[in-house]
Every structure is written in structure tokens, then in C-alpha cells.
PDB file of N, CA and C in Angstrom:
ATOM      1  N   UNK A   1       0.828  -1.193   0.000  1.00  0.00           N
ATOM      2  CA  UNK A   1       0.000   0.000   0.000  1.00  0.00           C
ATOM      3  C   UNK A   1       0.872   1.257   0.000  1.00  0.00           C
ATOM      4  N   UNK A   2       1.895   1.248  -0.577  1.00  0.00           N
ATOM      5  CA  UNK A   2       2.911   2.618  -0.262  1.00  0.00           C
ATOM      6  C   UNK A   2       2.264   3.304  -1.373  1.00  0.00           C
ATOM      7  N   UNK A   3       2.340   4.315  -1.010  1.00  0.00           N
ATOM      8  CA  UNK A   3       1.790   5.599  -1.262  1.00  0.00           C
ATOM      9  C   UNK A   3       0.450   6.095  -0.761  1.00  0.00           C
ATOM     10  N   UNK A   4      -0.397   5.335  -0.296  1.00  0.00           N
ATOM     11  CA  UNK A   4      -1.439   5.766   0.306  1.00  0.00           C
ATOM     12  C   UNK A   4      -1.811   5.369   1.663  1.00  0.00           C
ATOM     13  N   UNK A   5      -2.537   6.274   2.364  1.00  0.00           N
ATOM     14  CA  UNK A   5      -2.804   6.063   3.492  1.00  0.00           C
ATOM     15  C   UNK A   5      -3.665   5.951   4.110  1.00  0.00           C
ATOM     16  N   UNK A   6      -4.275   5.130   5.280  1.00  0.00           N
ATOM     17  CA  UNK A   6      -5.539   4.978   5.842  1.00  0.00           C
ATOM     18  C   UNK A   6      -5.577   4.965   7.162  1.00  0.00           C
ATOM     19  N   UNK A   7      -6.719   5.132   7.764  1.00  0.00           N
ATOM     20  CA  UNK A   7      -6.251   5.368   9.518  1.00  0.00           C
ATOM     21  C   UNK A   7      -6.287   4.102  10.309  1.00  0.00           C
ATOM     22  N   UNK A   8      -5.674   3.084   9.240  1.00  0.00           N
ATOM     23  CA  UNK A   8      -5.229   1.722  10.295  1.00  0.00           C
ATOM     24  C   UNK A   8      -3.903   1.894  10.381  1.00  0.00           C
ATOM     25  N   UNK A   9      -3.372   2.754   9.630  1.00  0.00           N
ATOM     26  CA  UNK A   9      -1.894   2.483   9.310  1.00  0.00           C
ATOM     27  C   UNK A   9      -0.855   3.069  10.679  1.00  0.00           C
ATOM     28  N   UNK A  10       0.266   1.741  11.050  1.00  0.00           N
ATOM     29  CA  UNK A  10       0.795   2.612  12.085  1.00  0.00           C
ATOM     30  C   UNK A  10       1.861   3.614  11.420  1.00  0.00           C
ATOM     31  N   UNK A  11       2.403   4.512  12.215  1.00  0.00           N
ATOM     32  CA  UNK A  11       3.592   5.253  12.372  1.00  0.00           C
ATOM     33  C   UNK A  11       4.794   4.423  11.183  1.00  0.00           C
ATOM     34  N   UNK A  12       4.741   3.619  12.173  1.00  0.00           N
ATOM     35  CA  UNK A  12       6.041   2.428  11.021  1.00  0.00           C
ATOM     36  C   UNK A  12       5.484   2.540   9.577  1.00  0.00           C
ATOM     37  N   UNK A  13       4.452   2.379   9.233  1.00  0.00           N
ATOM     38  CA  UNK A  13       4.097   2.001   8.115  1.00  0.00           C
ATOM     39  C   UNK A  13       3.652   3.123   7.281  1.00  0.00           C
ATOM     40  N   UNK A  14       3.856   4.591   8.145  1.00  0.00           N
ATOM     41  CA  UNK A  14       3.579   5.658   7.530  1.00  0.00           C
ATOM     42  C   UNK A  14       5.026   5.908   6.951  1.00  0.00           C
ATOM     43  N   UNK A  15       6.176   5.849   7.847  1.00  0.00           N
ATOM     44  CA  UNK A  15       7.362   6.517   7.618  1.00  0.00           C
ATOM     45  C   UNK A  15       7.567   5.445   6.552  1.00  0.00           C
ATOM     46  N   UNK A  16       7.385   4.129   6.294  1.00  0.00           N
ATOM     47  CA  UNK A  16       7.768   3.251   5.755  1.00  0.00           C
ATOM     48  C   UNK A  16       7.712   3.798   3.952  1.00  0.00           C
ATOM     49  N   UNK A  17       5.940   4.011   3.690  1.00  0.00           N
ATOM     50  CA  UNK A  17       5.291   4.900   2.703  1.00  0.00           C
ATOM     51  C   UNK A  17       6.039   6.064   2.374  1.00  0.00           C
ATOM     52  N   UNK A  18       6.963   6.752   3.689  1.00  0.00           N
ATOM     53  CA  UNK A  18       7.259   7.927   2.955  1.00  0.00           C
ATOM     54  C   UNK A  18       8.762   7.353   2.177  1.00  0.00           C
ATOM     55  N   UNK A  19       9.446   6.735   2.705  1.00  0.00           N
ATOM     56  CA  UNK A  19      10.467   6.663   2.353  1.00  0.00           C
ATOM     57  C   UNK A  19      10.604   6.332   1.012  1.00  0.00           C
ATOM     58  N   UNK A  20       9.401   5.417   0.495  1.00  0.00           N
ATOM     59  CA  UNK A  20       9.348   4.363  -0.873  1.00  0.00           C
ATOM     60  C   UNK A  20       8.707   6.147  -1.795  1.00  0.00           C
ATOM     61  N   UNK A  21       8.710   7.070  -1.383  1.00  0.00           N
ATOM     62  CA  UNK A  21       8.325   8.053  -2.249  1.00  0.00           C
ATOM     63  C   UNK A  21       9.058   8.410  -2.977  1.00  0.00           C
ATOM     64  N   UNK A  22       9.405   8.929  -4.703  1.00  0.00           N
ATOM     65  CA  UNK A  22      10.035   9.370  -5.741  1.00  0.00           C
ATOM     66  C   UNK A  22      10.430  10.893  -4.872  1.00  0.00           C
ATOM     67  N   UNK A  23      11.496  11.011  -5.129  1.00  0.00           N
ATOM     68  CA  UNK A  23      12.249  12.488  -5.039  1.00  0.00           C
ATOM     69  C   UNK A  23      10.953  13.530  -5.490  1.00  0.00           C
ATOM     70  N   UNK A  24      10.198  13.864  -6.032  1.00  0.00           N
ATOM     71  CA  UNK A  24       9.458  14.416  -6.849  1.00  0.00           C
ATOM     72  C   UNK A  24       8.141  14.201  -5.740  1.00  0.00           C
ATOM     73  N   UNK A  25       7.833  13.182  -5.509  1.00  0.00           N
ATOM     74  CA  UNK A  25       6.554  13.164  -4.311  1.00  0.00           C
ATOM     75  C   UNK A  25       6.981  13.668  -3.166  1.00  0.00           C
ATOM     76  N   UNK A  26       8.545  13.447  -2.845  1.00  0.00           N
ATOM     77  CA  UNK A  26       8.635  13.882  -1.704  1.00  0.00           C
ATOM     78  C   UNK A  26       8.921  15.364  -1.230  1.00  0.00           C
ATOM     79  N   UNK A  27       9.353  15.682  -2.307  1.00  0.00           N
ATOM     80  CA  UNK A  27       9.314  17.487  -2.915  1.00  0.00           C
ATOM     81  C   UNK A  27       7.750  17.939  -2.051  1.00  0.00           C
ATOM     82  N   UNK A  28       7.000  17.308  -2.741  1.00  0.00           N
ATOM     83  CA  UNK A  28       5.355  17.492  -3.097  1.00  0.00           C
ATOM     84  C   UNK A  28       5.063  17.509  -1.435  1.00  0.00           C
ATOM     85  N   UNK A  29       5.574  16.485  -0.599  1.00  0.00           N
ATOM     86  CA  UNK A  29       4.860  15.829   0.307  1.00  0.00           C
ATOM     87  C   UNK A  29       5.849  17.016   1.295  1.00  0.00           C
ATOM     88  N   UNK A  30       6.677  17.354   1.156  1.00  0.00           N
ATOM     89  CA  UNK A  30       7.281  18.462   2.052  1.00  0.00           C
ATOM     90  C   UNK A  30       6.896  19.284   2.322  1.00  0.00           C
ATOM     91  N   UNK A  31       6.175  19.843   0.824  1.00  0.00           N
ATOM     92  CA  UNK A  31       5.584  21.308   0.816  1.00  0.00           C
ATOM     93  C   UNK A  31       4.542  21.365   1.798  1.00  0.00           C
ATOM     94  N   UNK A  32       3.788  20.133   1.248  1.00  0.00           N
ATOM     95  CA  UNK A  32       2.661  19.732   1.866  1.00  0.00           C
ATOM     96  C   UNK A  32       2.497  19.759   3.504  1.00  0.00           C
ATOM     97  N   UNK A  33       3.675  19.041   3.860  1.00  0.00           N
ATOM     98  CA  UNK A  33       3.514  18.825   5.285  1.00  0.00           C
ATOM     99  C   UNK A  33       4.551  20.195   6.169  1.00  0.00           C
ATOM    100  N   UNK A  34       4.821  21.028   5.974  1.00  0.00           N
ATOM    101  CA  UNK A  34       5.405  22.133   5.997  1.00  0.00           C
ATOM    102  C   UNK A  34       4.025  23.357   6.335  1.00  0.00           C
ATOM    103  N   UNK A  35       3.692  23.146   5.184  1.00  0.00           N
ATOM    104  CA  UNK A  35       1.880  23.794   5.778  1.00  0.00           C
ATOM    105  C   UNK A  35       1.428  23.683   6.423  1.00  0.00           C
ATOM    106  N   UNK A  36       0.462  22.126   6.399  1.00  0.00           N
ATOM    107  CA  UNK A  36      -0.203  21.275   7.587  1.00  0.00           C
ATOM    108  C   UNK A  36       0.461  21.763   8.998  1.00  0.00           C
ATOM    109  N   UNK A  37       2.012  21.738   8.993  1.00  0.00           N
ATOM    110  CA  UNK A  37       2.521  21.894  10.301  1.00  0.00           C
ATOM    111  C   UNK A  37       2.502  23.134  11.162  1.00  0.00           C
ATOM    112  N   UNK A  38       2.752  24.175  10.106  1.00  0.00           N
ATOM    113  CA  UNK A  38       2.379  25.686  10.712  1.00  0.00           C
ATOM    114  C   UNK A  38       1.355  25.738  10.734  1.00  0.00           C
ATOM    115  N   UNK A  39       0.427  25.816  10.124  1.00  0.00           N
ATOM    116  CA  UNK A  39      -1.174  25.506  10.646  1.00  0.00           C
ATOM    117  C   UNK A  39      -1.476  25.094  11.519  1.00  0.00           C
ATOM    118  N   UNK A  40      -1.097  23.825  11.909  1.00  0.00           N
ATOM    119  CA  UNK A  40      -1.779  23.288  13.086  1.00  0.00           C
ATOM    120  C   UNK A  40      -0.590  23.888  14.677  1.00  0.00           C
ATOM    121  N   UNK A  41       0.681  24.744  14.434  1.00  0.00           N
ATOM    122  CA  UNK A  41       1.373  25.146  15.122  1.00  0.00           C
ATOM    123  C   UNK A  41       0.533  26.407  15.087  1.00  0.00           C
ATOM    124  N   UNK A  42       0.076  27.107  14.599  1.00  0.00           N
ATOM    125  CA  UNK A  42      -0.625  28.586  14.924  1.00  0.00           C
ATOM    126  C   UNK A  42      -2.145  28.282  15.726  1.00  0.00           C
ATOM    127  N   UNK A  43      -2.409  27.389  14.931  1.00  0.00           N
ATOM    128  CA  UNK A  43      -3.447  26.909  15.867  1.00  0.00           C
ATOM    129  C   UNK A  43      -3.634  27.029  17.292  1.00  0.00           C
ATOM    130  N   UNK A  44      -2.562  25.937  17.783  1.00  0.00           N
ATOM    131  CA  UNK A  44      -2.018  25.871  19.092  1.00  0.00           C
ATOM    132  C   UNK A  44      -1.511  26.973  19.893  1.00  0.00           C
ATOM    133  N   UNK A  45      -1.034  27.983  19.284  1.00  0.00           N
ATOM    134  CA  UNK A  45      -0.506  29.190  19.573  1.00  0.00           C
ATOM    135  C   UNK A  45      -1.655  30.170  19.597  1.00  0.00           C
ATOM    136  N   UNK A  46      -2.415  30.351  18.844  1.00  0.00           N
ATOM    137  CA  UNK A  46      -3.673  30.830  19.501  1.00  0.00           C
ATOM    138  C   UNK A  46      -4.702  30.505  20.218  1.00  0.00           C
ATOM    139  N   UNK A  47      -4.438  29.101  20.494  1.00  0.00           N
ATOM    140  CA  UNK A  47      -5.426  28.784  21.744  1.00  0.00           C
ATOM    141  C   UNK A  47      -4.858  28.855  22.961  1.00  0.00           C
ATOM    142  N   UNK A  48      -3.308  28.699  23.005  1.00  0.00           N
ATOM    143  CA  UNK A  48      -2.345  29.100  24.133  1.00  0.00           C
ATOM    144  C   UNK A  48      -2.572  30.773  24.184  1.00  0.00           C
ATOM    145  N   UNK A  49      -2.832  30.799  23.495  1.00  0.00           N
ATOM    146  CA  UNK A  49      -3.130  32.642  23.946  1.00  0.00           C
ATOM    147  C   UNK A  49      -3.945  33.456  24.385  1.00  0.00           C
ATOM    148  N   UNK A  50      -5.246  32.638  23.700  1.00  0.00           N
ATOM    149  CA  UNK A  50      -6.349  32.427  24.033  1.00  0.00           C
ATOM    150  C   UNK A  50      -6.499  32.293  25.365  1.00  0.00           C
ATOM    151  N   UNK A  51      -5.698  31.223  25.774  1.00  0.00           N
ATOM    152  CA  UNK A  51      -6.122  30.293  27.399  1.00  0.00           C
ATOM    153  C   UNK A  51      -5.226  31.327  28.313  1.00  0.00           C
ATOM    154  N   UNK A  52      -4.811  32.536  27.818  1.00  0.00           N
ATOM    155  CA  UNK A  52      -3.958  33.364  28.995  1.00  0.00           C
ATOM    156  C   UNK A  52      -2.256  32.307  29.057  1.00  0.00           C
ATOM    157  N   UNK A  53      -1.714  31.683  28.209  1.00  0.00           N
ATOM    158  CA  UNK A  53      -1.043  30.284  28.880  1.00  0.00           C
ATOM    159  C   UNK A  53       0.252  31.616  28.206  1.00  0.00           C
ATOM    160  N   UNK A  54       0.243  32.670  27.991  1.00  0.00           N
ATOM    161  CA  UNK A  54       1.829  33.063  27.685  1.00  0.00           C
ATOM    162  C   UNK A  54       1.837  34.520  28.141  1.00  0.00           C
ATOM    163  N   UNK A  55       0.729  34.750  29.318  1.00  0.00           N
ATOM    164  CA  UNK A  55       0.740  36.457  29.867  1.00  0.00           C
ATOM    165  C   UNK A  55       1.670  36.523  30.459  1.00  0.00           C
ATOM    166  N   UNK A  56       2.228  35.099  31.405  1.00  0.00           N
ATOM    167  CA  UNK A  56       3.260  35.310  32.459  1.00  0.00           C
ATOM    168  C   UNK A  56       4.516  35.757  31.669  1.00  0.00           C
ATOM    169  N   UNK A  57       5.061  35.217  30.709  1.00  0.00           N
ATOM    170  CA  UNK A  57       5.901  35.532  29.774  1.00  0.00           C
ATOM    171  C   UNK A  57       6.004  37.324  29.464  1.00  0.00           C
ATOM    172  N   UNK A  58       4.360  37.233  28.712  1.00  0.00           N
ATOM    173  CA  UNK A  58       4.460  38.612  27.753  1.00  0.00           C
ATOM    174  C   UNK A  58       5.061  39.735  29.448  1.00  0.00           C
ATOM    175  N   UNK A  59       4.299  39.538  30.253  1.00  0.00           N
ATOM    176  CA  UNK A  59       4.183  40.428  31.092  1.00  0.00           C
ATOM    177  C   UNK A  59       5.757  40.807  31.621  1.00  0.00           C
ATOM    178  N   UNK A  60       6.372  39.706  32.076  1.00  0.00           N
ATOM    179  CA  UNK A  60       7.917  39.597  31.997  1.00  0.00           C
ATOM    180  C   UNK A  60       8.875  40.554  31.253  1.00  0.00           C
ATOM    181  N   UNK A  61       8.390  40.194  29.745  1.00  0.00           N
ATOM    182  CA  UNK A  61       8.880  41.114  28.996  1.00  0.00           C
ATOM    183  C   UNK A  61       8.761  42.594  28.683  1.00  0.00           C
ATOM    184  N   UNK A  62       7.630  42.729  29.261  1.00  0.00           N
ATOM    185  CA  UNK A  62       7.276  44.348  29.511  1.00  0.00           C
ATOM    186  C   UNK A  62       7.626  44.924  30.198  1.00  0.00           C
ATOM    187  N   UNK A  63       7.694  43.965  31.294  1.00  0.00           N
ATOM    188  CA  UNK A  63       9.078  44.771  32.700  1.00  0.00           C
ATOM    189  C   UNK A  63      10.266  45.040  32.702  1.00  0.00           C
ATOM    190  N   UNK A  64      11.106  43.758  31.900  1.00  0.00           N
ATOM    191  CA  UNK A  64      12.487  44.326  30.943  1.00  0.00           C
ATOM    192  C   UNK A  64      12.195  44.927  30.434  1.00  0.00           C
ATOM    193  N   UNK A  65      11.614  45.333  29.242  1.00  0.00           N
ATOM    194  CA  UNK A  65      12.025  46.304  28.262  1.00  0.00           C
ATOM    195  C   UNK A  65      11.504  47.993  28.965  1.00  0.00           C
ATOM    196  N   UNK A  66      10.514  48.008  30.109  1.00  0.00           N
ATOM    197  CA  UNK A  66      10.340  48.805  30.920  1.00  0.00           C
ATOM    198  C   UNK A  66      11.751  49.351  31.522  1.00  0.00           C
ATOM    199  N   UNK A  67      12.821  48.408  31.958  1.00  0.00           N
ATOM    200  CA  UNK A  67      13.543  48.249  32.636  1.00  0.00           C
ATOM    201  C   UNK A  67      15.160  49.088  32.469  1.00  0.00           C
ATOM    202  N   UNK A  68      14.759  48.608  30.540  1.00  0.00           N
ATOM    203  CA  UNK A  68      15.637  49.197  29.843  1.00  0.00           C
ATOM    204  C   UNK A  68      16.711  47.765  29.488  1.00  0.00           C
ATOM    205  N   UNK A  69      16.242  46.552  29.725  1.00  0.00           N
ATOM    206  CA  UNK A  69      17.111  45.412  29.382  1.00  0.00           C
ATOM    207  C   UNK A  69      16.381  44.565  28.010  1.00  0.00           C
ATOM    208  N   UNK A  70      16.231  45.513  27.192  1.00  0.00           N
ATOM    209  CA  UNK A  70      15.692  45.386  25.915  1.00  0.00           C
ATOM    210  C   UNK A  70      16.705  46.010  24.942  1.00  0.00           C
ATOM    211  N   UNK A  71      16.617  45.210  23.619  1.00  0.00           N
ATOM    212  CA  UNK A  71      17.575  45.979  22.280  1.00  0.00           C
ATOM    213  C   UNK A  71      16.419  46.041  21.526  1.00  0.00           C
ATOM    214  N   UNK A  72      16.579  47.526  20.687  1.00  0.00           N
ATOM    215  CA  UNK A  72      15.809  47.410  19.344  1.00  0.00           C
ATOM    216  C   UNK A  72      15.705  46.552  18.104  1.00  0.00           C
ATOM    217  N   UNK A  73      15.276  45.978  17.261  1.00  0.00           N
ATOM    218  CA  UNK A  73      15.423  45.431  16.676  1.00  0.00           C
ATOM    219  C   UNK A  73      15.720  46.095  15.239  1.00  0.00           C
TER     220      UNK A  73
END
């Protein structure tokens, strides 16, 4: 079954599929999963933000750069 996938398939047998891929699919399948991944990473990052889960942080940083232990960028 290499090249396609179904949700019996384990892990092993996913990486297995990718490997048997042509230089050219795997081009394809990079792009592909390069997307998927920031997507579902922004995702997460706005529900962490959402949930208050990075004020302790932001707030931190407002006190340095309050502080004067900040560089411009």
C-alpha cells in the first residue's frame, strides 16, 4: 500500500510509505507537510493565547524592556 494512506496504518508504516516516495513526491509531500505543520502550530498558539497560557511571559517582557534590558530590533 505505499503511497497511500488509511487510519489503520501505524507510524512504522507511515514513515515506511514515505520513504518508498520518488524524489518528486517527496518534494510534493514536504511542501505539503510544511503547511499542515504551521497551521496546526498557529493553531495551538492561539489557543495558548487564548487560554492566557503566555501572559506570564508577555508580562515579563514588559518589565524588561520597561527596565531598559531590551535591544531594538
Amino acid at each position: 500500500m505505499v503511497g497511500q494512506y488509511n487510519s489503520d496504518m501505524t507510524l512504522q508504516e507511515l514513515e515506511k510509505s514515505i520513504t518508498n516516495l520518488s524524489a518528486e513526491e517527496l518534494t510534493k509531500f514536504r511542501a505539503w507537510f510544511l503547511a499542515f505543520d504551521a497551521k496546526h502550530w498557529d493553531q495551538q498558539f492561539a489557543a495558548d493565547v487564548a487560554a492566557g497560557q503566555l501572559n506570564d511571559l508577555a508580562d515579563e517582557a514588559i518589565r524588561e524592556h520597561r527596565a531598559g534590558d531590551s535591544t531594538r530590533l
